[in-house]
PDB file of N, CA and C in Angstrom:
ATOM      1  N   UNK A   1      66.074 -69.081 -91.564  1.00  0.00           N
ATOM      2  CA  UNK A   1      66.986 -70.209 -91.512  1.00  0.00           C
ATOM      3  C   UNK A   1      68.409 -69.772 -91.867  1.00  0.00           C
ATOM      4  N   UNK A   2      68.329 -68.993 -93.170  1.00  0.00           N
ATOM      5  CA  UNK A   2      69.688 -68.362 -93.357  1.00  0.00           C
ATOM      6  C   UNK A   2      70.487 -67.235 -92.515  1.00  0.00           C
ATOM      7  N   UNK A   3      69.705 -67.179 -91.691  1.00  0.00           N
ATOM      8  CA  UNK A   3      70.362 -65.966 -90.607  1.00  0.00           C
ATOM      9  C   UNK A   3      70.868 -66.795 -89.448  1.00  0.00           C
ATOM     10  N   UNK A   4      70.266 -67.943 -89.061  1.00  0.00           N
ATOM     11  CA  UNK A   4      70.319 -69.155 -88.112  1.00  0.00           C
ATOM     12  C   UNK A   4      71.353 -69.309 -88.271  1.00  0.00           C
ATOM     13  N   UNK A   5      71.806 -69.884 -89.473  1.00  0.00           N
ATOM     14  CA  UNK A   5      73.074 -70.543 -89.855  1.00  0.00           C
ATOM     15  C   UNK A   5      73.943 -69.520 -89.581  1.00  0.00           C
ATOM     16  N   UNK A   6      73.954 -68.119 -89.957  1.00  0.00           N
ATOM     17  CA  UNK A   6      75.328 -67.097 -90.486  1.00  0.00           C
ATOM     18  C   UNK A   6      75.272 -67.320 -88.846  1.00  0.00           C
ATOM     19  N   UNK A   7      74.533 -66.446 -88.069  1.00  0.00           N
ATOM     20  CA  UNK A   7      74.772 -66.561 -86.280  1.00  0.00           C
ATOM     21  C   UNK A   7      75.253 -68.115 -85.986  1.00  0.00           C
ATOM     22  N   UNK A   8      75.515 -69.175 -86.808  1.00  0.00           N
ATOM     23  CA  UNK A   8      76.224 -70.331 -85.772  1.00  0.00           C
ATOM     24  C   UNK A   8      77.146 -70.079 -86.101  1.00  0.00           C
ATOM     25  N   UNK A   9      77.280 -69.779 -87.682  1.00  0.00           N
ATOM     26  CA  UNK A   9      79.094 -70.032 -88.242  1.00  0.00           C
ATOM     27  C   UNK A   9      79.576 -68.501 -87.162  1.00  0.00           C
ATOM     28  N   UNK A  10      79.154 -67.539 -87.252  1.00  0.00           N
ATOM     29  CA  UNK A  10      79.961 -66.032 -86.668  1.00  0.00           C
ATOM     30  C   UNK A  10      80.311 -67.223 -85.531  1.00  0.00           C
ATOM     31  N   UNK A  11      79.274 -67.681 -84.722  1.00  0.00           N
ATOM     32  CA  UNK A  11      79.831 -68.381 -82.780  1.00  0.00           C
ATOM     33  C   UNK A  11      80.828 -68.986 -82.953  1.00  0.00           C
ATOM     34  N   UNK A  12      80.826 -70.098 -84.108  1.00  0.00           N
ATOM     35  CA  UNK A  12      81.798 -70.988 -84.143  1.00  0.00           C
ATOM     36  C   UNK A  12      83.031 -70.389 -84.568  1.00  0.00           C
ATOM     37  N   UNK A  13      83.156 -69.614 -85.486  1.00  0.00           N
ATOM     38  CA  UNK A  13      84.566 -68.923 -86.176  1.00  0.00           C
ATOM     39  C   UNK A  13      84.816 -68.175 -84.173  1.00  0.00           C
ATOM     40  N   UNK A  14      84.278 -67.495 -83.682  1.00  0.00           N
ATOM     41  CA  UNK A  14      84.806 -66.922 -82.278  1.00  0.00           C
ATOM     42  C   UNK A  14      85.414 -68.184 -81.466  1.00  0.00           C
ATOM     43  N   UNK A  15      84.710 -68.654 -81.295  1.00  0.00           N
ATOM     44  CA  UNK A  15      85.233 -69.936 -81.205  1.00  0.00           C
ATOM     45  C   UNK A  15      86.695 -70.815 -81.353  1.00  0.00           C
ATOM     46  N   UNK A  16      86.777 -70.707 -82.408  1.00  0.00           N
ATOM     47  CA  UNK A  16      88.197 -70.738 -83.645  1.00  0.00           C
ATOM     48  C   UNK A  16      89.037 -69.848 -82.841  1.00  0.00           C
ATOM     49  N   UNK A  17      88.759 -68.566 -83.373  1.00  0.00           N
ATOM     50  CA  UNK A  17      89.668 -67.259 -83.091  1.00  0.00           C
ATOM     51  C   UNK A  17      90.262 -67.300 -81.558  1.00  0.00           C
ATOM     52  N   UNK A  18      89.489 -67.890 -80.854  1.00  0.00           N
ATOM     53  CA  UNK A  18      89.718 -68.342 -79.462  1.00  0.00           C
ATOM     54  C   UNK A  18      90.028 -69.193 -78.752  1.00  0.00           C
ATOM     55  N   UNK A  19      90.181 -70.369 -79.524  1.00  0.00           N
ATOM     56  CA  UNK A  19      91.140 -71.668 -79.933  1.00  0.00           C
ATOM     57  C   UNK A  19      92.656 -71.224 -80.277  1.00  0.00           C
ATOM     58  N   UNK A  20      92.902 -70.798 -81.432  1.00  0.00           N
ATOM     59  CA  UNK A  20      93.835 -70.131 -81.608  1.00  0.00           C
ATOM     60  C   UNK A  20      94.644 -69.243 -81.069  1.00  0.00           C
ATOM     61  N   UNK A  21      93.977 -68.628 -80.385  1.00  0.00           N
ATOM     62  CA  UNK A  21      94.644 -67.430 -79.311  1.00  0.00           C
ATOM     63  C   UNK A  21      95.384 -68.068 -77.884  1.00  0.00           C
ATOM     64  N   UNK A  22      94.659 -69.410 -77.744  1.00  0.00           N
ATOM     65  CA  UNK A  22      94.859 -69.806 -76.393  1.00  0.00           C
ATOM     66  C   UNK A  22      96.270 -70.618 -76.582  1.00  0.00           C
ATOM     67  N   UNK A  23      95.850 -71.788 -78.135  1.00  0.00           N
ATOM     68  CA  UNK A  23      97.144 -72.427 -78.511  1.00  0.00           C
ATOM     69  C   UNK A  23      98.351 -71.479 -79.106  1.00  0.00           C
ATOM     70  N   UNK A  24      98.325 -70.574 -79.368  1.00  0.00           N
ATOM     71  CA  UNK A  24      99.457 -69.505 -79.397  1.00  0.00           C
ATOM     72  C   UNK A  24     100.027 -69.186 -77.979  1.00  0.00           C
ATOM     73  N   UNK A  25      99.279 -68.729 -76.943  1.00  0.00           N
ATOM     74  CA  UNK A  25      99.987 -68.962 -75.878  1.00  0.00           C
ATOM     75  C   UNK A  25     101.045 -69.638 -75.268  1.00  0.00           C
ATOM     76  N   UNK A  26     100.107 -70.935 -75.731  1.00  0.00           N
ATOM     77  CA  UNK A  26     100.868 -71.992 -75.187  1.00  0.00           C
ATOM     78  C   UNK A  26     102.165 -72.640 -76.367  1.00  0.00           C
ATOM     79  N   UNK A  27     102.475 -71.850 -77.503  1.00  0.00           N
ATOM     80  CA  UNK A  27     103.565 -71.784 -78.233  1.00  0.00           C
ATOM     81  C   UNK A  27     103.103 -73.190 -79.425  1.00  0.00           C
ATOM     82  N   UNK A  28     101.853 -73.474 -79.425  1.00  0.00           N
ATOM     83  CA  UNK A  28     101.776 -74.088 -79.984  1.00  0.00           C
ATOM     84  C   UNK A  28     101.010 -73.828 -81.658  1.00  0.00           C
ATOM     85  N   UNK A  29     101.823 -73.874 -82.608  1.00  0.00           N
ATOM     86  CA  UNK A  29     101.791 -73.782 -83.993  1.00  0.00           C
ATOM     87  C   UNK A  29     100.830 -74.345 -85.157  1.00  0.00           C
ATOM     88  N   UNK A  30     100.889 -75.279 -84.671  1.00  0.00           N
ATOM     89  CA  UNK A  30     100.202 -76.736 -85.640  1.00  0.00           C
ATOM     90  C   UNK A  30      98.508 -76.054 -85.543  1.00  0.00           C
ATOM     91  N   UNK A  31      97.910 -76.529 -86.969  1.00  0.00           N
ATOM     92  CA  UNK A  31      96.800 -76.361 -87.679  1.00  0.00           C
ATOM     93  C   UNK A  31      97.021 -74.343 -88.210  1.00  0.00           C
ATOM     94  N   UNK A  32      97.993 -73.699 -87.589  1.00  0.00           N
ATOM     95  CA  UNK A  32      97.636 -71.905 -87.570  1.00  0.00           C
ATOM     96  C   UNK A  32      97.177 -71.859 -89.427  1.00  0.00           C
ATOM     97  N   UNK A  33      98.470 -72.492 -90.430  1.00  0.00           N
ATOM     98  CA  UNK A  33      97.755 -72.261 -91.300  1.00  0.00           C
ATOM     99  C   UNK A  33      96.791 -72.317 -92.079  1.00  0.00           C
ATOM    100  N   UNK A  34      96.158 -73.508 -91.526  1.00  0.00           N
ATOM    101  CA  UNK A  34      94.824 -74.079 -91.960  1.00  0.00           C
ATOM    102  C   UNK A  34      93.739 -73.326 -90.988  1.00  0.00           C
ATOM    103  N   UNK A  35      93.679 -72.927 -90.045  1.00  0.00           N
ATOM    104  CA  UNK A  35      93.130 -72.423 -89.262  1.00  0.00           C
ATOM    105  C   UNK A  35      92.749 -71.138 -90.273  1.00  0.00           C
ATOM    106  N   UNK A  36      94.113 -70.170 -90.047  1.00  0.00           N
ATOM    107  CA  UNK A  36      93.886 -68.518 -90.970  1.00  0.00           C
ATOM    108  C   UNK A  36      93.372 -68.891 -92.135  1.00  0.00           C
ATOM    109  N   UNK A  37      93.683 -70.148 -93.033  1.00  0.00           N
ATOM    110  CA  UNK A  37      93.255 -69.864 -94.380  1.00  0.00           C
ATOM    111  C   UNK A  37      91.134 -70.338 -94.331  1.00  0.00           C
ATOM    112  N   UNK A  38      90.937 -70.915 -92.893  1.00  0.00           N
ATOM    113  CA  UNK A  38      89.357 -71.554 -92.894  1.00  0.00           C
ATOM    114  C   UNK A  38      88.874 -69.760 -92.717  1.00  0.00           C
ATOM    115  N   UNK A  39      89.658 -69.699 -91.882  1.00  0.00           N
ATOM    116  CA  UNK A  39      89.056 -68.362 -90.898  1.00  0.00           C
ATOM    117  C   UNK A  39      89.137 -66.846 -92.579  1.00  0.00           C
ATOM    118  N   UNK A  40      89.974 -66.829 -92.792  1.00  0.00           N
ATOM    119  CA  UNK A  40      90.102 -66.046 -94.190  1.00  0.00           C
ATOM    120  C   UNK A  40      88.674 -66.291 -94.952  1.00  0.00           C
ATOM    121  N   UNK A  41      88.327 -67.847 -95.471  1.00  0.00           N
ATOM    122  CA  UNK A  41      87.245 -68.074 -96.362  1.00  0.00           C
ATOM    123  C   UNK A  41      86.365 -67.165 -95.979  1.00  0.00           C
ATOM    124  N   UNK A  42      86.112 -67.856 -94.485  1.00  0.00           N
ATOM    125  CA  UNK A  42      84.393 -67.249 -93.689  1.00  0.00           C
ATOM    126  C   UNK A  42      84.459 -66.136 -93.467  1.00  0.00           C
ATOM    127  N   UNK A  43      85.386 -64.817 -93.467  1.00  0.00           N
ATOM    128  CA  UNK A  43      85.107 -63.669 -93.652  1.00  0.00           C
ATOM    129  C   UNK A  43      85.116 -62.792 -95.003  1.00  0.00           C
ATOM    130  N   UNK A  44      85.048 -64.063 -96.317  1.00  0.00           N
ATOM    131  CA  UNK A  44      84.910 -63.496 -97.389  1.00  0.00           C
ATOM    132  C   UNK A  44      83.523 -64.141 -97.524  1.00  0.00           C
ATOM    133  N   UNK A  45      83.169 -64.823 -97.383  1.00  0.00           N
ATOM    134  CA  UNK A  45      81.933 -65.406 -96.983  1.00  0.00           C
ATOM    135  C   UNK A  45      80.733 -64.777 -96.656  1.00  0.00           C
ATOM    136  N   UNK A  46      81.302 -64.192 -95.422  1.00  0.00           N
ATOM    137  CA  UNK A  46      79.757 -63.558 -94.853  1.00  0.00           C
ATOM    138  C   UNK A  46      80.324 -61.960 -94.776  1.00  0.00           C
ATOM    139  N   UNK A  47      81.481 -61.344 -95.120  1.00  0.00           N
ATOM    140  CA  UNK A  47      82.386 -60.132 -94.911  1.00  0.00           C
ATOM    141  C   UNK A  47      82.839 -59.665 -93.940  1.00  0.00           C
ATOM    142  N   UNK A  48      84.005 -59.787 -93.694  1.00  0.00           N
ATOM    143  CA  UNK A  48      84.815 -59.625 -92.480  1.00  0.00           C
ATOM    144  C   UNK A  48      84.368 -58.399 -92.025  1.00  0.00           C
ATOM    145  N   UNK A  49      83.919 -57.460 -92.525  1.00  0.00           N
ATOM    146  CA  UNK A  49      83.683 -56.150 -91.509  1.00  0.00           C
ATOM    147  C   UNK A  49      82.128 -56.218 -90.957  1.00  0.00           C
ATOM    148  N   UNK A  50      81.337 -57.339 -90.780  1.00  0.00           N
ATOM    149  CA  UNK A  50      80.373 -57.108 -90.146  1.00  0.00           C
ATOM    150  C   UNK A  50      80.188 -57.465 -89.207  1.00  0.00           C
ATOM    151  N   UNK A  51      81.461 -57.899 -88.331  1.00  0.00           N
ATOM    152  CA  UNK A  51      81.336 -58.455 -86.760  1.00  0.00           C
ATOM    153  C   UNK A  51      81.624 -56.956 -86.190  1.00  0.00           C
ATOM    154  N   UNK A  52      81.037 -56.490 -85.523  1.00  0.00           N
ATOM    155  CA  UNK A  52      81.279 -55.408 -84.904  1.00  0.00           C
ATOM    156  C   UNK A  52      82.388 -55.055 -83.793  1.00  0.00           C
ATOM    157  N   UNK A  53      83.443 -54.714 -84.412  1.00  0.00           N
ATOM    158  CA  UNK A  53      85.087 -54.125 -83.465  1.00  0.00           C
ATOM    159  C   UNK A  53      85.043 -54.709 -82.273  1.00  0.00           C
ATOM    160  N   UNK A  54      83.785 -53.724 -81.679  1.00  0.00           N
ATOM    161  CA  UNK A  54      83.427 -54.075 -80.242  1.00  0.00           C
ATOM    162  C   UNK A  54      83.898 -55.606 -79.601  1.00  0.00           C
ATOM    163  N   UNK A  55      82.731 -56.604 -80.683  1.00  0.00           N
ATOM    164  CA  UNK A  55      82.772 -58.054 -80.414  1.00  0.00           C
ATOM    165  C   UNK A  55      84.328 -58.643 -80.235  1.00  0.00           C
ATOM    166  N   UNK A  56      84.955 -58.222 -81.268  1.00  0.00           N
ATOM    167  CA  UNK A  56      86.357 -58.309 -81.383  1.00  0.00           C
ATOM    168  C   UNK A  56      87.360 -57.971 -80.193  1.00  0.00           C
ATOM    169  N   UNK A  57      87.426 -57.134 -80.475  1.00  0.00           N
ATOM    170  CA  UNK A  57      87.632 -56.559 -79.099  1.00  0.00           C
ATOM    171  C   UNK A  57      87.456 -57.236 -77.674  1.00  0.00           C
ATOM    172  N   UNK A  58      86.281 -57.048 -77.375  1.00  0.00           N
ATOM    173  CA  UNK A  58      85.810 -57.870 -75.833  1.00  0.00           C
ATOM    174  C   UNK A  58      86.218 -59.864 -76.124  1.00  0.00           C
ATOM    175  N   UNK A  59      86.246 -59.966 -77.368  1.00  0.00           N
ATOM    176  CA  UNK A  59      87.070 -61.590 -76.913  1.00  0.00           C
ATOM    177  C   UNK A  59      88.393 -61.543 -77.402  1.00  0.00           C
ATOM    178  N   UNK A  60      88.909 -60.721 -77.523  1.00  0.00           N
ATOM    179  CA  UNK A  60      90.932 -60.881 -77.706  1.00  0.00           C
ATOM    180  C   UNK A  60      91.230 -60.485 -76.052  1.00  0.00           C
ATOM    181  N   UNK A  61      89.779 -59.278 -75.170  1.00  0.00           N
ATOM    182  CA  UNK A  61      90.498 -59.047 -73.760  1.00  0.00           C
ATOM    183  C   UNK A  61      89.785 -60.125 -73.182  1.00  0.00           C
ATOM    184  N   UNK A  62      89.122 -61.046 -73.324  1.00  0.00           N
ATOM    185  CA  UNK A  62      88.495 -62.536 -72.651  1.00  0.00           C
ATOM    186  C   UNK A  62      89.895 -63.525 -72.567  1.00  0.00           C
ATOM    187  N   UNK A  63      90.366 -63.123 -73.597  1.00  0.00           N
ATOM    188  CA  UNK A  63      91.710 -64.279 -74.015  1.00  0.00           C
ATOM    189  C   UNK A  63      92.552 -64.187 -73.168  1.00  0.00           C
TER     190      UNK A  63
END
Protein backbone atom coordinates (compact mmCIF):
# COMPACT_ATOMS: atom_id res chain seq x y z
CA UNK A 1 0.00 0.00 0.00
CA UNK A 2 2.88 2.23 0.94
CA UNK A 3 4.65 1.82 -2.30
CA UNK A 4 1.07 2.44 -4.09
CA UNK A 5 0.91 5.67 -2.64
CA UNK A 6 4.88 6.85 -3.10
CA UNK A 7 4.25 5.66 -7.16
CA UNK A 8 0.99 8.10 -7.19
CA UNK A 9 2.61 11.02 -5.39
CA UNK A 10 6.21 10.46 -7.83
CA UNK A 11 3.07 10.58 -11.11
CA UNK A 12 1.47 13.38 -9.65
CA UNK A 13 4.61 15.63 -8.58
CA UNK A 14 5.63 14.79 -12.77
CA UNK A 15 2.68 15.97 -13.31
CA UNK A 16 3.29 19.31 -11.34
CA UNK A 17 6.80 19.59 -12.81
CA UNK A 18 4.95 19.53 -16.11
CA UNK A 19 2.32 21.93 -15.28
CA UNK A 20 4.87 24.22 -14.44
CA UNK A 21 7.07 23.91 -17.32
CA UNK A 22 4.22 24.47 -19.72
CA UNK A 23 2.88 27.67 -17.59
CA UNK A 24 6.43 29.09 -17.72
CA UNK A 25 6.25 29.01 -21.31
CA UNK A 26 3.49 30.67 -21.56
CA UNK A 27 5.12 33.53 -19.15
CA UNK A 28 2.90 32.73 -16.70
CA UNK A 29 4.13 33.13 -12.89
CA UNK A 30 1.34 32.70 -10.45
CA UNK A 31 1.26 29.61 -7.93
CA UNK A 32 5.62 29.06 -9.04
CA UNK A 33 6.20 29.72 -5.40
CA UNK A 34 3.88 27.57 -3.88
CA UNK A 35 4.34 25.15 -6.49
CA UNK A 36 8.60 24.90 -5.73
CA UNK A 37 7.97 25.11 -2.07
CA UNK A 38 5.01 21.75 -2.47
CA UNK A 39 7.44 20.27 -4.95
CA UNK A 40 10.66 20.96 -2.41
CA UNK A 41 8.52 19.12 0.59
CA UNK A 42 7.90 15.86 -1.63
CA UNK A 43 11.43 15.46 -2.47
CA UNK A 44 12.42 15.67 1.13
CA UNK A 45 9.75 13.37 1.65
CA UNK A 46 10.39 10.50 -0.37
CA UNK A 47 14.31 11.97 -1.44
CA UNK A 48 14.86 13.83 -4.33
CA UNK A 49 17.58 11.61 -5.72
CA UNK A 50 15.48 8.60 -6.25
CA UNK A 51 13.68 9.51 -9.44
CA UNK A 52 16.08 8.32 -11.80
CA UNK A 53 17.95 11.37 -14.12
CA UNK A 54 16.80 9.40 -16.94
CA UNK A 55 12.95 9.99 -15.89
CA UNK A 56 13.89 13.58 -15.56
CA UNK A 57 15.32 13.99 -18.33
CA UNK A 58 12.85 12.27 -20.90
CA UNK A 59 9.96 14.70 -19.38
CA UNK A 60 11.83 18.24 -19.45
CA UNK A 61 12.50 16.82 -23.53
CA UNK A 62 8.45 15.83 -23.57
CA UNK A 63 7.99 19.56 -22.50
Amino acid sequence: MIEALCLLCEEQARVLRSAVLRLAELGDVALQDEIAAADARYRELIGGGEIPDELIREEENQA
